[in-house]
Protein backbone atom coordinates (compact mmCIF):
# COMPACT_ATOMS: atom_id res chain seq x y z
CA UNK A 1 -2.18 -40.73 -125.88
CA UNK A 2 -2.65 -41.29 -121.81
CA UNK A 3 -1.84 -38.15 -119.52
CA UNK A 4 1.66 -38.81 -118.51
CA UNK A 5 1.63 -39.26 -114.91
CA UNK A 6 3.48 -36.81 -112.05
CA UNK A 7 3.75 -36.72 -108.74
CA UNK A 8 0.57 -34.71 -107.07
CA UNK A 9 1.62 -31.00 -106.53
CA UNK A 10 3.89 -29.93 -103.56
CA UNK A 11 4.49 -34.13 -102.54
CA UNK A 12 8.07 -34.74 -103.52
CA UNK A 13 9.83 -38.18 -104.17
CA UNK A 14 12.99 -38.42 -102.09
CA UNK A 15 14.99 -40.08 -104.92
CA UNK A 16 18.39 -43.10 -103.92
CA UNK A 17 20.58 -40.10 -105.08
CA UNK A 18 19.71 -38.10 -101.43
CA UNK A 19 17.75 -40.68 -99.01
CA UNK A 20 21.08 -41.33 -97.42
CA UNK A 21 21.47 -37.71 -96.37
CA UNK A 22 17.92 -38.48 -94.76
CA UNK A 23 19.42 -41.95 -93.53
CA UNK A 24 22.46 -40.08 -91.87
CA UNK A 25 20.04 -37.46 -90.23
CA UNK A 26 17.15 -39.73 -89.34
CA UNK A 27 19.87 -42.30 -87.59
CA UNK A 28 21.60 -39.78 -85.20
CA UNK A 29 18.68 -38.05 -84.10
CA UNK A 30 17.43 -42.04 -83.50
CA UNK A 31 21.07 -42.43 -81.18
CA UNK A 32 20.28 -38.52 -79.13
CA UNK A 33 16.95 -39.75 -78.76
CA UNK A 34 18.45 -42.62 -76.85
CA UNK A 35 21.02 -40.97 -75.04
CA UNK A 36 18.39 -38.61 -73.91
CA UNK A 37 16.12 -41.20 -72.87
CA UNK A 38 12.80 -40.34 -74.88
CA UNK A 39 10.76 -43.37 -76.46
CA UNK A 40 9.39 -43.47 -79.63
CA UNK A 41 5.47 -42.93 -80.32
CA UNK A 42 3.97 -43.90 -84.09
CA UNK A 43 0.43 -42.08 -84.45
CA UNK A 44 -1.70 -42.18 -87.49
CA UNK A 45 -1.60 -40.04 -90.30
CA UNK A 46 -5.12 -39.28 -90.67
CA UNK A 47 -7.05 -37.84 -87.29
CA UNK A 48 -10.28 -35.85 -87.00
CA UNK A 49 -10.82 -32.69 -88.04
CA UNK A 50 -11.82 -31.08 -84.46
CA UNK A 51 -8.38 -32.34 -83.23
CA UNK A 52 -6.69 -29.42 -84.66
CA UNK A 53 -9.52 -27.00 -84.39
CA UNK A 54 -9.13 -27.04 -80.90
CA UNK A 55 -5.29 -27.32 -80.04
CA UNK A 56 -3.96 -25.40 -83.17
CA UNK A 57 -6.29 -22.18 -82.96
CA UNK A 58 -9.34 -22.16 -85.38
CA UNK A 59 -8.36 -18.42 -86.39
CA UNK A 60 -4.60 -19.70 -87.52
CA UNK A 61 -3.17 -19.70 -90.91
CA UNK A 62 -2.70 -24.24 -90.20
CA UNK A 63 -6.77 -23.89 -89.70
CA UNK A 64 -8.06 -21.55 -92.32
CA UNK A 65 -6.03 -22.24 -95.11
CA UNK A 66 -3.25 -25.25 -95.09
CA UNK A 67 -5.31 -28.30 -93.87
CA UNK A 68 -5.90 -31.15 -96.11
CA UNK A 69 -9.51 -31.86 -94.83
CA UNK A 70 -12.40 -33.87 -96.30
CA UNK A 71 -15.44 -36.12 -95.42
CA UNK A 72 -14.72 -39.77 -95.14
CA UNK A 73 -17.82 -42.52 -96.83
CA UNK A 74 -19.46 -42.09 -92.92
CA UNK A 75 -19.37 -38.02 -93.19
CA UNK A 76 -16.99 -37.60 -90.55
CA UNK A 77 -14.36 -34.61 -91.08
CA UNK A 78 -10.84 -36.09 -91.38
CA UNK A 79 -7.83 -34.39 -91.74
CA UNK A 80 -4.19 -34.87 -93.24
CA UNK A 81 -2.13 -34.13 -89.89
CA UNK A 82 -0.53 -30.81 -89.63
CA UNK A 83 1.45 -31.17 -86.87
CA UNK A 84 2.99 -33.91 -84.39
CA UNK A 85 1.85 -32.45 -80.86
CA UNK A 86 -1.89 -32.61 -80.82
CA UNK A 87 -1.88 -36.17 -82.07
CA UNK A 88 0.83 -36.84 -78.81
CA UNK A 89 -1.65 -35.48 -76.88
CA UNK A 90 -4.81 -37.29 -77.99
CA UNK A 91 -2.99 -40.80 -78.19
CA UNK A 92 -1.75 -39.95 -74.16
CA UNK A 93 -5.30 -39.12 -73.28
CA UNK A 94 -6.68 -41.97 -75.08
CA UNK A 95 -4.45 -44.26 -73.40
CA UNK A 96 -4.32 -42.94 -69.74
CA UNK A 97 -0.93 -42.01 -70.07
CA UNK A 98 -1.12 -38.77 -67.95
CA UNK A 99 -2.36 -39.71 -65.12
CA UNK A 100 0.47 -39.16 -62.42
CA UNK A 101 2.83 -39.76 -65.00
CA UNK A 102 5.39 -38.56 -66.70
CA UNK A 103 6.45 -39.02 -70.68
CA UNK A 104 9.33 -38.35 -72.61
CA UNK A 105 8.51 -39.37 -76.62
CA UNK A 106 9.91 -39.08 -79.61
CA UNK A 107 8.33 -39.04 -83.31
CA UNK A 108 8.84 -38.68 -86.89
CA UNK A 109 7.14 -39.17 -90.28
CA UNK A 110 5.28 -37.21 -92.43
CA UNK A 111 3.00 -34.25 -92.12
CA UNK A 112 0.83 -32.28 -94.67
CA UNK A 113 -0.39 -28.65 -95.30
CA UNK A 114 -1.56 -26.90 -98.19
CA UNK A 115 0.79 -24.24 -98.38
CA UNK A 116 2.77 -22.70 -101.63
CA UNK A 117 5.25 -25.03 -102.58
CA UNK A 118 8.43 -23.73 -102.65
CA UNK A 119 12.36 -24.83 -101.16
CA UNK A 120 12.19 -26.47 -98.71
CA UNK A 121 9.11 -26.42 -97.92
CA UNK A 122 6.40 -28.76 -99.45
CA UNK A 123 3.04 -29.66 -99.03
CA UNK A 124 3.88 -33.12 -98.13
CA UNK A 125 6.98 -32.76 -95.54
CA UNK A 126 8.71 -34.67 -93.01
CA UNK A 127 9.41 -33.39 -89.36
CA UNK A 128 11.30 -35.29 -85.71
CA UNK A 129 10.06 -34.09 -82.48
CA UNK A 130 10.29 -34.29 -78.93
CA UNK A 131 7.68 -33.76 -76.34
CA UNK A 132 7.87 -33.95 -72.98
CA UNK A 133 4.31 -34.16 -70.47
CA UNK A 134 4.38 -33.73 -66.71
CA UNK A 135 7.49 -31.71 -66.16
CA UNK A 136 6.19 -28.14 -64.84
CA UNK A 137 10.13 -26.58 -64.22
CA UNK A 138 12.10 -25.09 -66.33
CA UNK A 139 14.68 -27.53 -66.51
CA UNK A 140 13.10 -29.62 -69.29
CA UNK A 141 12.63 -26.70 -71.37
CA UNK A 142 16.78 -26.33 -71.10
CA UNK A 143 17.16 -30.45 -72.10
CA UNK A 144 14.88 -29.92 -74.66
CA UNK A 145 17.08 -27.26 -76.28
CA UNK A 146 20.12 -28.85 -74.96
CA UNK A 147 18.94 -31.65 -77.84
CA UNK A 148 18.99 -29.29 -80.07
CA UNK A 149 21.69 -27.64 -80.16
CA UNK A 150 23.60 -31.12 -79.51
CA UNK A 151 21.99 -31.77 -82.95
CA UNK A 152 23.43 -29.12 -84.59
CA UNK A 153 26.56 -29.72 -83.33
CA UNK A 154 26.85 -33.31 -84.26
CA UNK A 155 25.73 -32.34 -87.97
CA UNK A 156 28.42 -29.29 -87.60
CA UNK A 157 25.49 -26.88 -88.13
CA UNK A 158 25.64 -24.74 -84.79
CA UNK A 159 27.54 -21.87 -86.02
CA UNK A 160 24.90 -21.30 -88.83
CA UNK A 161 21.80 -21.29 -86.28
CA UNK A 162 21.10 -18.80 -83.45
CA UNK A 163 18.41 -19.69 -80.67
CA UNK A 164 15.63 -17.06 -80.32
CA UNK A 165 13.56 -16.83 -76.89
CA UNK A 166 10.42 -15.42 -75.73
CA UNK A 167 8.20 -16.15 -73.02
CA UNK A 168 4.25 -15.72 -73.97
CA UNK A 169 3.03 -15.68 -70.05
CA UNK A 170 -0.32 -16.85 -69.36
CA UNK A 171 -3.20 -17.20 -71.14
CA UNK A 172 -4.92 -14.54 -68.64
CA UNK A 173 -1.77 -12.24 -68.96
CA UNK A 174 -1.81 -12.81 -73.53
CA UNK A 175 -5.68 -11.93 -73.00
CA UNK A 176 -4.72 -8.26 -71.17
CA UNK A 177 -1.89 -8.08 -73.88
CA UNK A 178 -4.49 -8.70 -76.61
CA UNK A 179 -6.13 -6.19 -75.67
CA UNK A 180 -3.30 -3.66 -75.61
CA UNK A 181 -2.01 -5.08 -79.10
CA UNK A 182 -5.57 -4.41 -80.69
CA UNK A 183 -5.65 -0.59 -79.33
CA UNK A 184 -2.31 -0.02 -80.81
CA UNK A 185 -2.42 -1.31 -83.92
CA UNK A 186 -6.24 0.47 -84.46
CA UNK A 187 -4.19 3.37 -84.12
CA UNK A 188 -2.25 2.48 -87.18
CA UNK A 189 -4.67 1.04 -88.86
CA UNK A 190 -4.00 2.34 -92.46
CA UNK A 191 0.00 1.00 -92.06
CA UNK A 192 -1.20 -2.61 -91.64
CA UNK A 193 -0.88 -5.21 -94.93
CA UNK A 194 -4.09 -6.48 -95.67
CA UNK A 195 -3.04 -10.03 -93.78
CA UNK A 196 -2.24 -7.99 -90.89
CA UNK A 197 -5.68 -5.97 -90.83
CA UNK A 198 -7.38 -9.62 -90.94
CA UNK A 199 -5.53 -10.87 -87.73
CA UNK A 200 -6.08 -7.68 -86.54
CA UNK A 201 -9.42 -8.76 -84.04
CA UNK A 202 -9.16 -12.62 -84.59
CA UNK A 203 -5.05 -13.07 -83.42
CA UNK A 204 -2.80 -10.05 -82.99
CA UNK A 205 0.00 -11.35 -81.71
CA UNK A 206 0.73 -13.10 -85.23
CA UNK A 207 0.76 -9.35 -86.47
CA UNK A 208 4.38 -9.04 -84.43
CA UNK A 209 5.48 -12.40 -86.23
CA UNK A 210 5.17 -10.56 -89.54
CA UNK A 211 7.90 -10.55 -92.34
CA UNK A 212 6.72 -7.48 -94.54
CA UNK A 213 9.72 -5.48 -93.79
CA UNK A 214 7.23 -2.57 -94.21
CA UNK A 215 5.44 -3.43 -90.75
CA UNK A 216 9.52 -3.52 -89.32
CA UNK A 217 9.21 0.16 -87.53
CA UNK A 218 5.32 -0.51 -86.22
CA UNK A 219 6.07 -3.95 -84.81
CA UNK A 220 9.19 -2.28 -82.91
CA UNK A 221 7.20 0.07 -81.41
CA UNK A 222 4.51 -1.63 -80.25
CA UNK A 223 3.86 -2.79 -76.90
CA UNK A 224 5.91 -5.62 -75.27
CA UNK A 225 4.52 -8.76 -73.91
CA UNK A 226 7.83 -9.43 -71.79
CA UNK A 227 6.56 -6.33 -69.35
CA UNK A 228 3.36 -7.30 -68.58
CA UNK A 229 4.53 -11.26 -67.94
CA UNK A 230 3.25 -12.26 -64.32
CA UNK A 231 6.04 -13.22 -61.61
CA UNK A 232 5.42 -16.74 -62.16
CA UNK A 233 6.46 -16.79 -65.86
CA UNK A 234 9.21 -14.16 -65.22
CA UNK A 235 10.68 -16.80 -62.52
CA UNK A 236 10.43 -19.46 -65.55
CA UNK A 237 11.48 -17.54 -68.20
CA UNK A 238 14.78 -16.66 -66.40
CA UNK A 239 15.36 -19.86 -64.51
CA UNK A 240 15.72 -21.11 -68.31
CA UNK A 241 17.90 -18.24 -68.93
CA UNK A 242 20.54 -19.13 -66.23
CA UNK A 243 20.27 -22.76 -67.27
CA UNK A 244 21.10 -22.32 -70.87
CA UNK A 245 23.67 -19.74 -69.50
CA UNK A 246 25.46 -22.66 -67.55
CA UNK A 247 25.13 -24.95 -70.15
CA UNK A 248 27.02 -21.88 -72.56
CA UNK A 249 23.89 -22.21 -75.44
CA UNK A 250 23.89 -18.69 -76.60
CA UNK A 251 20.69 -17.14 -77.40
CA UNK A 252 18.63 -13.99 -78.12
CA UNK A 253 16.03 -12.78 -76.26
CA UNK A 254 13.35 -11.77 -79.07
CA UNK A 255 10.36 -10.16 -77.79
CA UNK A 256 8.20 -10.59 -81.22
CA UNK A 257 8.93 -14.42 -81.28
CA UNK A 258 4.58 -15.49 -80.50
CA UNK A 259 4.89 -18.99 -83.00
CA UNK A 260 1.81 -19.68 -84.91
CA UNK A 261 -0.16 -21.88 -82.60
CA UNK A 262 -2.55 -20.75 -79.88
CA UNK A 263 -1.76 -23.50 -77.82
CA UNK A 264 1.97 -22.18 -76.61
CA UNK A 265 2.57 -20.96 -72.81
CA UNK A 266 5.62 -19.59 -71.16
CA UNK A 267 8.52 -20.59 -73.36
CA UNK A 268 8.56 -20.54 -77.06
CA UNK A 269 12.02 -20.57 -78.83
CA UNK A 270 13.29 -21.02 -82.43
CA UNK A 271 16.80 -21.68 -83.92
CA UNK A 272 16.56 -19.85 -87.25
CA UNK A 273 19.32 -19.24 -90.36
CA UNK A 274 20.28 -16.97 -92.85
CA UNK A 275 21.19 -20.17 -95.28
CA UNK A 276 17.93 -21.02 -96.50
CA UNK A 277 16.57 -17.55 -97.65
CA UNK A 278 12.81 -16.73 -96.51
CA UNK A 279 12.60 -20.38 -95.25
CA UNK A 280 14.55 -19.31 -92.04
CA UNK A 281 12.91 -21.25 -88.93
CA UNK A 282 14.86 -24.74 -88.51
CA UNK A 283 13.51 -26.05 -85.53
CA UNK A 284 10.71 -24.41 -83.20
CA UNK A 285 8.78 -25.31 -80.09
CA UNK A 286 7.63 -24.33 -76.29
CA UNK A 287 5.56 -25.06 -73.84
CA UNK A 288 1.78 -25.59 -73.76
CA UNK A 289 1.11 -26.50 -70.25
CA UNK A 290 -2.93 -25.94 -70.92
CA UNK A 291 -3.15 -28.13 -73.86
CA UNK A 292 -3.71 -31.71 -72.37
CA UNK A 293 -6.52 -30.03 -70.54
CA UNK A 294 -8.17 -28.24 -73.41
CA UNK A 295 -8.57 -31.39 -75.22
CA UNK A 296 -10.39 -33.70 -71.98
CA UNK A 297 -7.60 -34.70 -70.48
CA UNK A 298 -6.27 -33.78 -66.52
CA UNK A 299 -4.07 -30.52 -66.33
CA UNK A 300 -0.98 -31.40 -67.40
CA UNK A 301 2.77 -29.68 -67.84
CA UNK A 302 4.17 -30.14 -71.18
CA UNK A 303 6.83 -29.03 -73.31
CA UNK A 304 7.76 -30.12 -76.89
CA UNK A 305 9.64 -29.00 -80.33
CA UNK A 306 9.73 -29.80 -83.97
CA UNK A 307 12.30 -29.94 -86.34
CA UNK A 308 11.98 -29.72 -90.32
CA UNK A 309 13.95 -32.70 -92.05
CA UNK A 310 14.08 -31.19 -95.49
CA UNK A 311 15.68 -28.43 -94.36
CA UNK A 312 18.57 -30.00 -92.36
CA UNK A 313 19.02 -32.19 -95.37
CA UNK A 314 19.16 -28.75 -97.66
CA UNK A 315 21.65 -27.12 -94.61
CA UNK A 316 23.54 -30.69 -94.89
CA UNK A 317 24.17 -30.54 -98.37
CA UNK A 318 25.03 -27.35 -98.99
CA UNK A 319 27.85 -26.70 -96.82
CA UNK A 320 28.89 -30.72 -96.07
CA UNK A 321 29.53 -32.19 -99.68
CA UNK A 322 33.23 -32.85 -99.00
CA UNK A 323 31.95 -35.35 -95.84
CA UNK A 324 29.26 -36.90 -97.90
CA UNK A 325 31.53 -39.78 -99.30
CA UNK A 326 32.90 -40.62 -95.33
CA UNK A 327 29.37 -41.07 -94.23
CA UNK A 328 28.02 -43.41 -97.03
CA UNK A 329 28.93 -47.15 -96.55
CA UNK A 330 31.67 -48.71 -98.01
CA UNK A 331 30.78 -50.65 -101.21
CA UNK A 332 31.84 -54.05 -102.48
CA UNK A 333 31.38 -55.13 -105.58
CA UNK A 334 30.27 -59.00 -106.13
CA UNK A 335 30.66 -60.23 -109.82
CA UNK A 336 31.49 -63.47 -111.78
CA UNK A 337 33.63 -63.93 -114.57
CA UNK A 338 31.95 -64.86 -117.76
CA UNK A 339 30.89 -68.62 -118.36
CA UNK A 340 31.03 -68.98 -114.33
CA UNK A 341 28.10 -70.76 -112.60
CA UNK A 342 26.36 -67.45 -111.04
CA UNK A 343 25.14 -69.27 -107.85
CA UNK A 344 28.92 -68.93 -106.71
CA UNK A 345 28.81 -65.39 -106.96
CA UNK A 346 25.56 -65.68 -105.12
CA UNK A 347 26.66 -67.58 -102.44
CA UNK A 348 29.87 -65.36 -101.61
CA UNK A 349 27.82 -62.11 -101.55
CA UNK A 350 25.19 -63.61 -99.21
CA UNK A 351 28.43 -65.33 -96.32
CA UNK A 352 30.25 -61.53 -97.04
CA UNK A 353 26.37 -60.20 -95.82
CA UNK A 354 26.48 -61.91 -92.85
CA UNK A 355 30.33 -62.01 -92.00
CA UNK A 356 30.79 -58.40 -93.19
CA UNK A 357 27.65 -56.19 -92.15
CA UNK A 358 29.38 -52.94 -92.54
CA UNK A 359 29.76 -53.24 -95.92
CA UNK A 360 27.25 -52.57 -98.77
CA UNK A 361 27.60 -55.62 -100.74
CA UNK A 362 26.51 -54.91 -104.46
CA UNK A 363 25.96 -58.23 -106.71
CA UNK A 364 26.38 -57.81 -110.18
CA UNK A 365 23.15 -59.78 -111.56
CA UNK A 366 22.53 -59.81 -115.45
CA UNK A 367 25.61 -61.58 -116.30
CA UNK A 368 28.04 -59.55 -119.11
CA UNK A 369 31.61 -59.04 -119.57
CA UNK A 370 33.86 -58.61 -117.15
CA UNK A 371 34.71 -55.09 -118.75
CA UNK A 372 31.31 -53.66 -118.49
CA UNK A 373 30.95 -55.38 -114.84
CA UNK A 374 33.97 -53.50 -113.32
CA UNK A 375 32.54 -49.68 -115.37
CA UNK A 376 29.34 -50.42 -113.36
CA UNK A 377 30.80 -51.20 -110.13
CA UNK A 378 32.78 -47.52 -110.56
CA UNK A 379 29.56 -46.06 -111.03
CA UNK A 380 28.25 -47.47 -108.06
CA UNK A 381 31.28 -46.05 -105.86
CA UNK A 382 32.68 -49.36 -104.96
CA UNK A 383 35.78 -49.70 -103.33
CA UNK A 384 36.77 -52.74 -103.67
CA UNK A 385 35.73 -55.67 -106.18
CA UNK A 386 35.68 -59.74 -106.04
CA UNK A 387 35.48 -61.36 -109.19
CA UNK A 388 34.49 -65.23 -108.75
CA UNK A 389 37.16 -66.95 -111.33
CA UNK A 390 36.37 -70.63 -113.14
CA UNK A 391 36.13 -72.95 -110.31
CA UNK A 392 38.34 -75.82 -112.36
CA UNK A 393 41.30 -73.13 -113.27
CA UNK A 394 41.40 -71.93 -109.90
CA UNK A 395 40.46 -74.68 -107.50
CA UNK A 396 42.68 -73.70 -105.10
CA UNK A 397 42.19 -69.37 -104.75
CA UNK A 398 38.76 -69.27 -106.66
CA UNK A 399 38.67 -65.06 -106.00
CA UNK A 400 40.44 -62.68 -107.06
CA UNK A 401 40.21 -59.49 -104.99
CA UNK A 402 40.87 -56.04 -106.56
CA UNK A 403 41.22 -52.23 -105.59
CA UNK A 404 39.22 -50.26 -107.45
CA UNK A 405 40.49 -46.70 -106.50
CA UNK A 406 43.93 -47.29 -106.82
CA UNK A 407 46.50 -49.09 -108.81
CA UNK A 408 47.79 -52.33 -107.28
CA UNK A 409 47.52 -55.78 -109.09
CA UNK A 410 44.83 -57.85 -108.00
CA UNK A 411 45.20 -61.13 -105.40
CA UNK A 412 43.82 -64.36 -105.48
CA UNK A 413 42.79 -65.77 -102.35
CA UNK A 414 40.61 -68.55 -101.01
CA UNK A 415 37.48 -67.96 -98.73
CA UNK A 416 39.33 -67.96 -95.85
CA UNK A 417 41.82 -65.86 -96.49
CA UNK A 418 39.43 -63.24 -98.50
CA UNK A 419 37.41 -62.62 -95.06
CA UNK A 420 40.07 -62.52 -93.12
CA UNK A 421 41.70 -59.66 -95.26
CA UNK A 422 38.30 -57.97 -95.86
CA UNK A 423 38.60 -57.64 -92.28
CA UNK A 424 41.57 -56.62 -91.93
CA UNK A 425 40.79 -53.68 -93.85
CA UNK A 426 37.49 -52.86 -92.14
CA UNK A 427 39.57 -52.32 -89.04
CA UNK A 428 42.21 -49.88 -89.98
């Protein structure tokens, strides 16, 4: 007997019963995107390996551990993408779209990291972003989180985030810091987890973005980045401030907020929740004014985020079941009465299609009694049914219309009349 078949480990289907809790998501962040006026970029799955080596860090957790890499049939080093910024950048530099320019883009689709599958989080996983290049001022970071939180709101999910903030400096400034970081936490060398004692030389400043609650006290104590920030990051750092302050976003200033890519400058931020357990970072980003540089390009400004889609869908669901049914379409049921010449049935649902695009027209194909018909249209959540009658007995009003959800008797009606009352009730 054959191996039964399953999805590869960590890649999940996203099964009819959910994609339009992904559909409602995907198509309002498509409308802020709009609003906002950032275009959309598409850039391949699959990039080189030394992409991500040199914009993500090679001393990371993304790097070391979580990259789907492999030799291709020419022995190049290919990855999976991890992320959605470098492969912004490397498309703009590619292109020449830098150069005394400014870009506002938008992109979503899958990424993929070898990480322990758990809620929530997969190996195969879907993420929107924004990133903007040539804007040096802090008043792109505030748009940027303006989006946001304007997402949140629309999805009703702002009371259950908060906005963190931290500003990271300089990479001359983090390299002093380093410094100061590593002397410290030699000192306390025998309280550090063993993950902690392996950063220790190699990346530091991940030792502050720990979660062992055991490290809580050392990480408290140990020096602050935000007091050794140079005037020109300080002047960034709390022109954001005020602008978030007019804009009344609320945030917290969290001094231990470094995110886990080397490439960040000045800003980082993350809107984070108690509702999904350890899983608690929603959407995350900042600025990494040195990466366009680091990988060819000219010295560009730039300043981006990333949202996880799996987990709005899991916030969605959770607290939002009541609105579900309001934001699915409303159904119609096409079917024709037994011993009736199908291609009428056919006909109708295809002129409803194009007369009536707001509904979800559902043929009933396969034929059957007009019993079972009606039992399946229920179970497709239909609201309302048309039942093509025997074209000789009803010449005249060949349809018969019928509520499915409450009790009222059922009309006959011609074509005519059976669009115009279809909509009639699509406008009340």
């Amino acid at each position: 007997m054959s191996k039964r078949l399953q999805a590869v480990r960590g890649m999940n289907d996203i099964l009819p019963s959910t994609v339009q809790d992904w559909q409602y998501i995907e198509n309002l962040l498509r409308q802020l995107t709009v609003a906002y006026g950032y275009h959309e970029i598409r850039t391949p799955h699959l990039e080189q390996t030394e992409l991500f080596c040199r914009s993500i860090g090679d001393v990371t957790d993304i790097v070391e551990k979580e990259m789907y890499t492999f030799d291709d049939r020419n022995g190049d080093s290919i990855t999976l993408r991890p992320e959605g910024t470098a492969s912004c950048v490397r498309a703009g530099i590619e292109h020449g779209l830098f150069y005394h320019q400014t870009q506002k883009w938008w992109y979503m689709g899958p990424m993929f990291r070898h990480e322990r599958p758990q809620k929530g989080r997969y190996r195969q996983f879907y993420q929107f972003g924004l990133e903007a290049f040539g804007f040096s001022g802090p008043d792109i970071d505030a748009e940027i989180i303006a989006f946001s939180a304007r997402l949140w709101k629309e999805l009703g999910l702002l009371d259950s985030l908060e906005l963190q903030l931290n500003s990271l400096g300089t990479p001359a400034i983090r390299q002093q810091y380093r410094e100061q970081l590593i002397a410290y936490f030699q000192q306390h060398h025998d309280q550090l987890d063993e993950d902690s004692q392996r950063r220790l030389l190699s990346n530091p400043m991940r030792i502050l973005d720990s979660k062992n609650p055991a490290l809580a006290t050392l990480i408290a104590n140990a020096p602050k980045l935000s007091e050794h920030l140079d005037d020109e990051s300080q002047q960034h750092f709390q022109g954001l401030c005020t602008l978030l302050d007019k804009l009344g976003i609320a945030y917290v200033i969290n001094p231990c907020l470094v995110r886990g890519l080397d490439y960040y400058t000045k800003t980082v931020f993350e809107w984070v929740t108690t509702e999904l357990g350890t899983q608690g970072t929603v959407c995350a980003g900042g600025r990494y004014d040195g990466l366009v540089e680091q990988l060819g390009g000219q010295a560009t400004p730039a300043f981006g985020f990333a949202v996880g889609i799996e987990r709005l869908v899991s916030m969605l669901q959770a607290r939002d079941s009541e609105h579900r049914a309001s934001r699915q379409p409303m159904v119609l049921s096409v079917m024709a009465a037994e011993d009736v010449d199908f291609s009428r049935a056919l006909i109708l649902a295809e002129t409803l299609r194009s007369r009536c695009p707001a509904l979800r027209i559902e043929l009933h194909c396969g034929g059957g009694r007009l019993k079972n018909q009606f039992k399946r249209a229920n179970q497709q959540g239909a609201r309302w049914a048309i039942v093509v009658g025997d074209e000789q007995a009803t010449a005249a009003e060949p349809f018969m219309f019928k509520w499915l959800q409450e009790e009222t008797l059922p009309i006959a009606l011609n074509e005519s009349q059976l669009l115009l009352h279809l909509q009639s009730l699509l406008e009340q």
